[in-house]
C-alpha atoms as a PDB file:
ATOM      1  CA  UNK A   1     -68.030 -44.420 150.332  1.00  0.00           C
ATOM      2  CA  UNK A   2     -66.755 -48.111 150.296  1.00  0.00           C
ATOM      3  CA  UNK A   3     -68.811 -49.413 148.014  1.00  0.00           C
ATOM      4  CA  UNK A   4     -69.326 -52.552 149.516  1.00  0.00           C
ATOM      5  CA  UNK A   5     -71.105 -50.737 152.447  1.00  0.00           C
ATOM      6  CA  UNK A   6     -73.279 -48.751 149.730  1.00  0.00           C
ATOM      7  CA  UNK A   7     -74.374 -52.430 148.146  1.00  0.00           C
ATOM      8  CA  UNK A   8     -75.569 -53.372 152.307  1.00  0.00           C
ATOM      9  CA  UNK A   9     -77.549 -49.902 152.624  1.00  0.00           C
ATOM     10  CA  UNK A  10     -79.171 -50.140 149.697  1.00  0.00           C
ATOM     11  CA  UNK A  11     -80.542 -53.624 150.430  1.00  0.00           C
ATOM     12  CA  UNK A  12     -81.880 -52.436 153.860  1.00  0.00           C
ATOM     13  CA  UNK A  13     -83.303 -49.877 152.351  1.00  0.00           C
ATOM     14  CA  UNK A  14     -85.211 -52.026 149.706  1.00  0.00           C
ATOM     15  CA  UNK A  15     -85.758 -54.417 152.502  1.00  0.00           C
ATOM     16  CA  UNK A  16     -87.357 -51.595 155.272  1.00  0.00           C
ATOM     17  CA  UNK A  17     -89.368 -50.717 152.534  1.00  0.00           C
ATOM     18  CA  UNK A  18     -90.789 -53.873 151.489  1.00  0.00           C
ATOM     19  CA  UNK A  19     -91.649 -54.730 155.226  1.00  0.00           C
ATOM     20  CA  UNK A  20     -93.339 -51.539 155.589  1.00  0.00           C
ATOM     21  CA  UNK A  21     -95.845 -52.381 152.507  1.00  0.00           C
ATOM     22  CA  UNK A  22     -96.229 -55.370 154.518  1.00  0.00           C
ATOM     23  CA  UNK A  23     -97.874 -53.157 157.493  1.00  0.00           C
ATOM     24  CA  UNK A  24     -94.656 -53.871 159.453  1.00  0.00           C
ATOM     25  CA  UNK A  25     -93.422 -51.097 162.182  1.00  0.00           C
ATOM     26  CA  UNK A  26     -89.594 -50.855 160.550  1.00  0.00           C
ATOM     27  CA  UNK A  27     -86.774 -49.414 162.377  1.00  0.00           C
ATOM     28  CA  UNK A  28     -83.323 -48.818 160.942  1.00  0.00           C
ATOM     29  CA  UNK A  29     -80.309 -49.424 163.007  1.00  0.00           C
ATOM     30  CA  UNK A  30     -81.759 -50.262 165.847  1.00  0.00           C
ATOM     31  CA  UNK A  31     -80.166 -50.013 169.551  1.00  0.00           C
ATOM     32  CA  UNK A  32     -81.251 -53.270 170.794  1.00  0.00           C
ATOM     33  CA  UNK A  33     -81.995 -53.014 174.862  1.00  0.00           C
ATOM     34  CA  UNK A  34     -80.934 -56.405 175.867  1.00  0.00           C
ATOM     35  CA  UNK A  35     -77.894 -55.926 173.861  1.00  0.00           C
ATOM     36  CA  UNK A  36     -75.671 -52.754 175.030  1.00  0.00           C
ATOM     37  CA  UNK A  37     -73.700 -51.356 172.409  1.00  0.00           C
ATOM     38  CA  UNK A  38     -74.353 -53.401 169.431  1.00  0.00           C
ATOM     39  CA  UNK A  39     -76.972 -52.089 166.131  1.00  0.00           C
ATOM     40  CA  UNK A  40     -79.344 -53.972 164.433  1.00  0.00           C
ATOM     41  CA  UNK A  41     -79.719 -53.140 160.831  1.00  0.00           C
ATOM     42  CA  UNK A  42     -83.558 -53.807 160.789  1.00  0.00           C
ATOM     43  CA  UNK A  43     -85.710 -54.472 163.266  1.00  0.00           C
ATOM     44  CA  UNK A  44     -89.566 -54.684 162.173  1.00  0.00           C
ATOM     45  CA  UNK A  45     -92.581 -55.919 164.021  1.00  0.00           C
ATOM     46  CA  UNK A  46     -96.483 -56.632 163.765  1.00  0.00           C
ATOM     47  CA  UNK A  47     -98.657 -57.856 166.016  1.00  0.00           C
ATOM     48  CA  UNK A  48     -96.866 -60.858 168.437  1.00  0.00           C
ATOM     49  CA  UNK A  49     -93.973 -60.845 165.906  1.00  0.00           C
ATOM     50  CA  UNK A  50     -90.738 -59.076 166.050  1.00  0.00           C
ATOM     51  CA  UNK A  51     -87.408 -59.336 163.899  1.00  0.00           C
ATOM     52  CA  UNK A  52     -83.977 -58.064 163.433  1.00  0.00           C
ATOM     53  CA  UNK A  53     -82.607 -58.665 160.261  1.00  0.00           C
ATOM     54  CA  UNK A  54     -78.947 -58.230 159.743  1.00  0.00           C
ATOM     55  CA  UNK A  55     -77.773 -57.252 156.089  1.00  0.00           C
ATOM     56  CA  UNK A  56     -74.017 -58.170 155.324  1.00  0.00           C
ATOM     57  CA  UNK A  57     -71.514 -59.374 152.764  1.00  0.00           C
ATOM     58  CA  UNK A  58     -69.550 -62.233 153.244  1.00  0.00           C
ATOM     59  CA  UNK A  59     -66.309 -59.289 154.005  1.00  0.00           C
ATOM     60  CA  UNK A  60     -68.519 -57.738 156.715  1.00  0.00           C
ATOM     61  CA  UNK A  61     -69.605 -60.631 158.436  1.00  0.00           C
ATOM     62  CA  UNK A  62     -66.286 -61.118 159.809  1.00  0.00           C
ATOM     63  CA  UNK A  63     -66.591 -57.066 161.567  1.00  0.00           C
ATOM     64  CA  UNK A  64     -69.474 -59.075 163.800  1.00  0.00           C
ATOM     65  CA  UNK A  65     -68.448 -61.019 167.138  1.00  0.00           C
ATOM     66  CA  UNK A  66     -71.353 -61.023 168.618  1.00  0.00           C
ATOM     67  CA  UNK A  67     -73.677 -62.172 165.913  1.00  0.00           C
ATOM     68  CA  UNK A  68     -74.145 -65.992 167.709  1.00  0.00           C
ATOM     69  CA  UNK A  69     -74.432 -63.889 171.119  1.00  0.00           C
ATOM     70  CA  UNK A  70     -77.622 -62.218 169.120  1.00  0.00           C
ATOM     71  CA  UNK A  71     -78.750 -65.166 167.834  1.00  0.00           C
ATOM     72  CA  UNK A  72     -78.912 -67.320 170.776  1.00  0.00           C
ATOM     73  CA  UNK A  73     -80.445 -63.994 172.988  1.00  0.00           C
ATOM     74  CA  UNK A  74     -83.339 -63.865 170.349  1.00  0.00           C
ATOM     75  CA  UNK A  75     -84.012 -67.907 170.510  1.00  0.00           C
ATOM     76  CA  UNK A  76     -85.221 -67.786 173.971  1.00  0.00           C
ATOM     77  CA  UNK A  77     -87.483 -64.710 173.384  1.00  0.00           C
ATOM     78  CA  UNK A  78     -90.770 -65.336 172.812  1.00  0.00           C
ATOM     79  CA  UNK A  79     -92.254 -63.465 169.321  1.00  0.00           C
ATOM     80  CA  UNK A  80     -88.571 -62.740 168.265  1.00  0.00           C
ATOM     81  CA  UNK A  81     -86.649 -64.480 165.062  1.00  0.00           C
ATOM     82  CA  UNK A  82     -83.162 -63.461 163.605  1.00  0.00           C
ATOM     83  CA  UNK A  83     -82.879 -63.453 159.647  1.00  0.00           C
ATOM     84  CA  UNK A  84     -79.167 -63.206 158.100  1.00  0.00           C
ATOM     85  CA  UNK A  85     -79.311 -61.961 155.018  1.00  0.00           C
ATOM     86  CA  UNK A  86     -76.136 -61.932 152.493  1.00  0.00           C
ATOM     87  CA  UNK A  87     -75.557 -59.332 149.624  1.00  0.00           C
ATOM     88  CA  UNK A  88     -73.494 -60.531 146.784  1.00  0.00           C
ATOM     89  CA  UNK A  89     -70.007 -58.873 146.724  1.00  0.00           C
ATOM     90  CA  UNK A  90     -68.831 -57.152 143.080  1.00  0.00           C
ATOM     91  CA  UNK A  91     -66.429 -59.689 141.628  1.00  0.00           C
ATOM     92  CA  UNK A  92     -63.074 -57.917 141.348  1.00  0.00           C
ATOM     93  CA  UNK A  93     -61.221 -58.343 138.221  1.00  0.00           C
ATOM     94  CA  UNK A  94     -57.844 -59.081 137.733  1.00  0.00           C
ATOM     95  CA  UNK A  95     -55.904 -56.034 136.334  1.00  0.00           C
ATOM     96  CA  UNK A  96     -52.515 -54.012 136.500  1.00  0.00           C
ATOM     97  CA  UNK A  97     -52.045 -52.519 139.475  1.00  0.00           C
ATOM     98  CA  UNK A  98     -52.763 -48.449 139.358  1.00  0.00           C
ATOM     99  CA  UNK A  99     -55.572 -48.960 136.495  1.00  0.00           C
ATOM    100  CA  UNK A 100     -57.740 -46.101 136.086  1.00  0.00           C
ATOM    101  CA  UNK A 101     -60.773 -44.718 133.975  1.00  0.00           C
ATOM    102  CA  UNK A 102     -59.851 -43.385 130.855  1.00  0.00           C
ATOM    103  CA  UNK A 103     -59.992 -39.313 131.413  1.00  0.00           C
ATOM    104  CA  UNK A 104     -62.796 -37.648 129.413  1.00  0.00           C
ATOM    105  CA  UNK A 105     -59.994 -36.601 126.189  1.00  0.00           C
ATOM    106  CA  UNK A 106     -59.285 -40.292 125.812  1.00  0.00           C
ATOM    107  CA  UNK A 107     -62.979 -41.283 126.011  1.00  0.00           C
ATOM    108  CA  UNK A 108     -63.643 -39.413 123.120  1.00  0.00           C
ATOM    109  CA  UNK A 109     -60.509 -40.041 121.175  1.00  0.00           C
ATOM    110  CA  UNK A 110     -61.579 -44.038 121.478  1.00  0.00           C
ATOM    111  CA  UNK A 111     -65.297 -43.159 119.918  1.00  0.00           C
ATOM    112  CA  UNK A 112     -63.387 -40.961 116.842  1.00  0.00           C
ATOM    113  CA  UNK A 113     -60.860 -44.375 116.569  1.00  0.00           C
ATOM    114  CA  UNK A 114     -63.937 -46.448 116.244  1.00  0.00           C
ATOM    115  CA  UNK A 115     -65.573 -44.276 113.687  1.00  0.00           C
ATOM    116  CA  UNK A 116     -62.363 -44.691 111.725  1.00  0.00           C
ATOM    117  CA  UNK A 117     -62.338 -48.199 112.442  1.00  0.00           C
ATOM    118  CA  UNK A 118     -65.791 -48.660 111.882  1.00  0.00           C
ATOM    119  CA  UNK A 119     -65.659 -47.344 108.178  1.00  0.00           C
ATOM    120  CA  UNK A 120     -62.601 -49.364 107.188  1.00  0.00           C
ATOM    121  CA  UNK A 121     -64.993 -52.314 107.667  1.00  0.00           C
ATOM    122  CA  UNK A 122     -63.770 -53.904 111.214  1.00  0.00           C
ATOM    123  CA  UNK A 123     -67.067 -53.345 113.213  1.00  0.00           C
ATOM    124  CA  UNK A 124     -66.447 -55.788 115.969  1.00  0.00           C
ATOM    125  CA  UNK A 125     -62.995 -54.064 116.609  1.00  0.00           C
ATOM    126  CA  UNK A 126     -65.161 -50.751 116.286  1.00  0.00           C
ATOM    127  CA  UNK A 127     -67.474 -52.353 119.187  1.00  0.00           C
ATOM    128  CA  UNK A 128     -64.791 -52.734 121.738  1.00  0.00           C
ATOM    129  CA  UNK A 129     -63.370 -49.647 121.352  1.00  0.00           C
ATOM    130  CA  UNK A 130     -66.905 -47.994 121.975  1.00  0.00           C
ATOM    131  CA  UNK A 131     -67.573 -50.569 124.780  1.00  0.00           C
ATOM    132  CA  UNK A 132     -64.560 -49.437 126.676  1.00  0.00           C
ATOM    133  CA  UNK A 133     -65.224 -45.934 126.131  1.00  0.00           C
ATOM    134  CA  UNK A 134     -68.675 -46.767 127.168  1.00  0.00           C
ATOM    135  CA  UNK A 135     -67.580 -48.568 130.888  1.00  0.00           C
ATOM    136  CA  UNK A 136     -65.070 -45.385 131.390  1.00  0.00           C
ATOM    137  CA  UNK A 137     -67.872 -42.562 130.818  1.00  0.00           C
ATOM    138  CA  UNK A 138     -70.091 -44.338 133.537  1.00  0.00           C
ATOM    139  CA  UNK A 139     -67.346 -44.949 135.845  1.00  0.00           C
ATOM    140  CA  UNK A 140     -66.579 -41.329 135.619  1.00  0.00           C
ATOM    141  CA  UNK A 141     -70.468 -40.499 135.945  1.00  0.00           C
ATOM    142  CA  UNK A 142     -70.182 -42.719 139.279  1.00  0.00           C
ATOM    143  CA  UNK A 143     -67.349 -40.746 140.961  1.00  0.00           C
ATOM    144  CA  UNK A 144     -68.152 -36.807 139.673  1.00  0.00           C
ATOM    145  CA  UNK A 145     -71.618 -38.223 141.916  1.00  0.00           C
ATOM    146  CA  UNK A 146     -68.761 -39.248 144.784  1.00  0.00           C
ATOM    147  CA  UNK A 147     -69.272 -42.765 144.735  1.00  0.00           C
ATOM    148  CA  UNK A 148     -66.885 -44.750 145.303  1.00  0.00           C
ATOM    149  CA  UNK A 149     -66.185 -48.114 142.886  1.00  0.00           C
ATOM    150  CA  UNK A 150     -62.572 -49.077 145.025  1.00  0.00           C
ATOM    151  CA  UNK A 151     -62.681 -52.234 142.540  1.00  0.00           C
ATOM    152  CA  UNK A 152     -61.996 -53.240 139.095  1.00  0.00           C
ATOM    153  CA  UNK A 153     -65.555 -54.804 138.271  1.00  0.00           C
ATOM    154  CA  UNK A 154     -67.593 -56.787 135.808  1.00  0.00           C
ATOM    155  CA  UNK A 155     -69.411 -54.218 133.675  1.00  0.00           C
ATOM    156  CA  UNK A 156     -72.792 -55.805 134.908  1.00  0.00           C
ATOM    157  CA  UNK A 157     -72.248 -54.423 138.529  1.00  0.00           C
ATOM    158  CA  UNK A 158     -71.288 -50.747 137.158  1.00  0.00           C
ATOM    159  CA  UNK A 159     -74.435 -50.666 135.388  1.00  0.00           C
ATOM    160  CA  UNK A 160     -76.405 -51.880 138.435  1.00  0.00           C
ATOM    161  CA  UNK A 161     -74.624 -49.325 140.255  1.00  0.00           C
ATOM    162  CA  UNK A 162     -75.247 -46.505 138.100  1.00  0.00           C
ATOM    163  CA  UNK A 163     -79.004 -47.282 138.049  1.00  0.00           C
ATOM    164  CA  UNK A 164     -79.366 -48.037 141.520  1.00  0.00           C
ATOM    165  CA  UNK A 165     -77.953 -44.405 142.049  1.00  0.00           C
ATOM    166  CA  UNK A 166     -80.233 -42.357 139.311  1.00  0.00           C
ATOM    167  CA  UNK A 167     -77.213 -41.759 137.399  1.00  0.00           C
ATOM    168  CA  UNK A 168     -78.051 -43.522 134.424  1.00  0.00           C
ATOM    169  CA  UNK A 169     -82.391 -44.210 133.258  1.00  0.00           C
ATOM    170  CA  UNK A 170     -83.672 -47.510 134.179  1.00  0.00           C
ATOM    171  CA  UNK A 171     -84.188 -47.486 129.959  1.00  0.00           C
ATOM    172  CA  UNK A 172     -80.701 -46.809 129.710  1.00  0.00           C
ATOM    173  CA  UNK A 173     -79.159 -49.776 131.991  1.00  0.00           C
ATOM    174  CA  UNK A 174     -81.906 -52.335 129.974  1.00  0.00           C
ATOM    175  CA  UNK A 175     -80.501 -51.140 126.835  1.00  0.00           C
ATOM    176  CA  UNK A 176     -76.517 -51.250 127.756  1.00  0.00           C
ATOM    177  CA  UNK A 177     -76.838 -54.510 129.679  1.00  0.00           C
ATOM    178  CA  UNK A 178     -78.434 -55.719 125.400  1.00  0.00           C
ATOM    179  CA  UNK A 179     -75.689 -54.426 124.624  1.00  0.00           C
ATOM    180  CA  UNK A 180     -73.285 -56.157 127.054  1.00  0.00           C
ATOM    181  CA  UNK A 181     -73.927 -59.307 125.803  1.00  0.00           C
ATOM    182  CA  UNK A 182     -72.609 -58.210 122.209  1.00  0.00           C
ATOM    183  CA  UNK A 183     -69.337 -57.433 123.688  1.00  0.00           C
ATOM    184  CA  UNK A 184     -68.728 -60.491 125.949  1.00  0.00           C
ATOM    185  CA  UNK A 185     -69.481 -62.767 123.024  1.00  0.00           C
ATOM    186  CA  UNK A 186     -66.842 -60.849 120.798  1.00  0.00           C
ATOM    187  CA  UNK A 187     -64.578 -60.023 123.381  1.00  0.00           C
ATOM    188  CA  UNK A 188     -64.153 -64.155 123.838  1.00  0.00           C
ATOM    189  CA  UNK A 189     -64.065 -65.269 120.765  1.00  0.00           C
ATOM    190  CA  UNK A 190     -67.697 -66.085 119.661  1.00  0.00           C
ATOM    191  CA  UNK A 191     -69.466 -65.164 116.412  1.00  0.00           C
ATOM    192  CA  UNK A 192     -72.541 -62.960 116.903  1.00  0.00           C
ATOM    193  CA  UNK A 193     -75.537 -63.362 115.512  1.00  0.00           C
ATOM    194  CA  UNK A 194     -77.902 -60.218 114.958  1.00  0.00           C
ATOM    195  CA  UNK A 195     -74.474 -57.897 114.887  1.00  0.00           C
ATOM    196  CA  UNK A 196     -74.200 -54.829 112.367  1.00  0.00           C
ATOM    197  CA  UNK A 197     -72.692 -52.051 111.781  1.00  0.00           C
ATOM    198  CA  UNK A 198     -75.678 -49.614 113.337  1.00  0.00           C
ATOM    199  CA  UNK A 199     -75.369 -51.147 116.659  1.00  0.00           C
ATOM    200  CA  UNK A 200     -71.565 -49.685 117.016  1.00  0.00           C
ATOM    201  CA  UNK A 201     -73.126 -46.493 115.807  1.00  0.00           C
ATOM    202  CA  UNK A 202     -75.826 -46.510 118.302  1.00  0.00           C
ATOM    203  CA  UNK A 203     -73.884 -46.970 121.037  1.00  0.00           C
ATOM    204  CA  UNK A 204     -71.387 -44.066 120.271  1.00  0.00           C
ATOM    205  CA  UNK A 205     -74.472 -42.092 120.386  1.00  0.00           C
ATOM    206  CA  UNK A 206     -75.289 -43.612 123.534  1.00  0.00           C
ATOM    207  CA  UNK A 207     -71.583 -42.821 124.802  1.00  0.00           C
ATOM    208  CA  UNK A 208     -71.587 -38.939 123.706  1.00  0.00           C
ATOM    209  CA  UNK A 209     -74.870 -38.698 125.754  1.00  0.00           C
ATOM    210  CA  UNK A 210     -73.294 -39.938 128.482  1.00  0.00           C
ATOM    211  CA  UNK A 211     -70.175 -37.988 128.641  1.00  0.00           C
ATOM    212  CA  UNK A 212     -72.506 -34.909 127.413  1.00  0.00           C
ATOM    213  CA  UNK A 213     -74.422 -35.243 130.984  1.00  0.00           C
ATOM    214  CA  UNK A 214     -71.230 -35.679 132.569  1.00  0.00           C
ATOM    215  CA  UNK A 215     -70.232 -32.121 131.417  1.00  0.00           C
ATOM    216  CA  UNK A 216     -73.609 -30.236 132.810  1.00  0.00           C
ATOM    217  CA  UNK A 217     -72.812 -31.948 136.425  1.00  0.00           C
ATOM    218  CA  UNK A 218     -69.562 -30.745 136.543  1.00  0.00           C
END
């Protein structure tokens, strides 16, 4: 699945659900009577109050014509409002075309280079290697659960994909987006405070975990 249109369900979902711990009536792509033929991602009511909330990234807001139509039918109805609400898009990276996850051999042939690495005294070069590893083993998590990632992304939005799916803990994503910051600041040329030797060894831990969970799903 596109996952652009996974990043809009998920929102109405966390959006039906909060109206519905407001005592709002919620219904989820909605027919709307007055409007033949076009689906309403959320329409919730209570009491005198009705309205349909439309959930869409800035790419999919383009796929609706008849949004103003919508908008200006629900003006002149009494009770009724119209909320627009956007989702953030993944920022696509710029990268060769045909780049692809490392395969599970090379994940694990980038941790054994880092341990090397990591005992000849270059621990920041150690990090990256791990790091990378790191982003593949998710990224291969994501798709054996067949979702779909059609982008080369920051490594903030495959974290907040994996958790948002239950493929990695919520303790998990806290503890890699820590460790996120470690590689951004080395990857561009900053001098890190607080960074030591254990932390590359902690996250190849964290990495053979990974990949080890990968191989009971398959």
């Amino acid at each position: 699945m596109e996952d652009i249109a996974i990043l809009e369900r998920k929102f109405v979902e966390k959006k039906a659900a909060e109206y519905r711990s407001r005592g709002y009536e919620v219904e989820e792509n909605c027919q709307l009577d007055f409007l033949p033929g076009y689906r309403a991602d959320l329409v919730v009511r209570k009491s005198e109050e009705t309205r349909v909330i439309e959930v869409k990234s800035r790419t999919s807001l383009a796929r609706l014509p008849r949004m103003t139509e919508l908008a200006e039918i629900l003006y002149e109805k009494p009770g009724w409002s119209y909320d627009l609400l956007l989702v953030g898009e993944p920022e696509k990276l710029e990268a060769p075309e045909g780049s692809q996850p490392f395969a599970e051999e090379e994940i694990r042939r980038r941790l054994a280079e880092a341990a090397v690495v990591l005992e000849k005294g270059s621990g920041e070069a150690a990090y990256l290697l791990v790091w990378s590893a790191c982003e593949a083993a998710i990224r291969n998590l994501i798709e054996t659960a067949e979702i779909s990632i059609t982008r080369v992304t920051t490594a903030s939005y495959v974290l907040d994909m994996a958790v948002m799916h239950g493929i990695i803990s919520r303790e998990d994503h806290d503890y890699l987006t820590d460790m996120m910051k470690y590689r951004n600041a080395i990857a561009h040329g900053f001098d890190v405070n607080g960074f030591s030797d254990k932390k590359v060894t902690e996250l190849i831990e964290v990495v053979v975990r990974l990949l080890d969970s990968e191989a009971e799903l398959v």
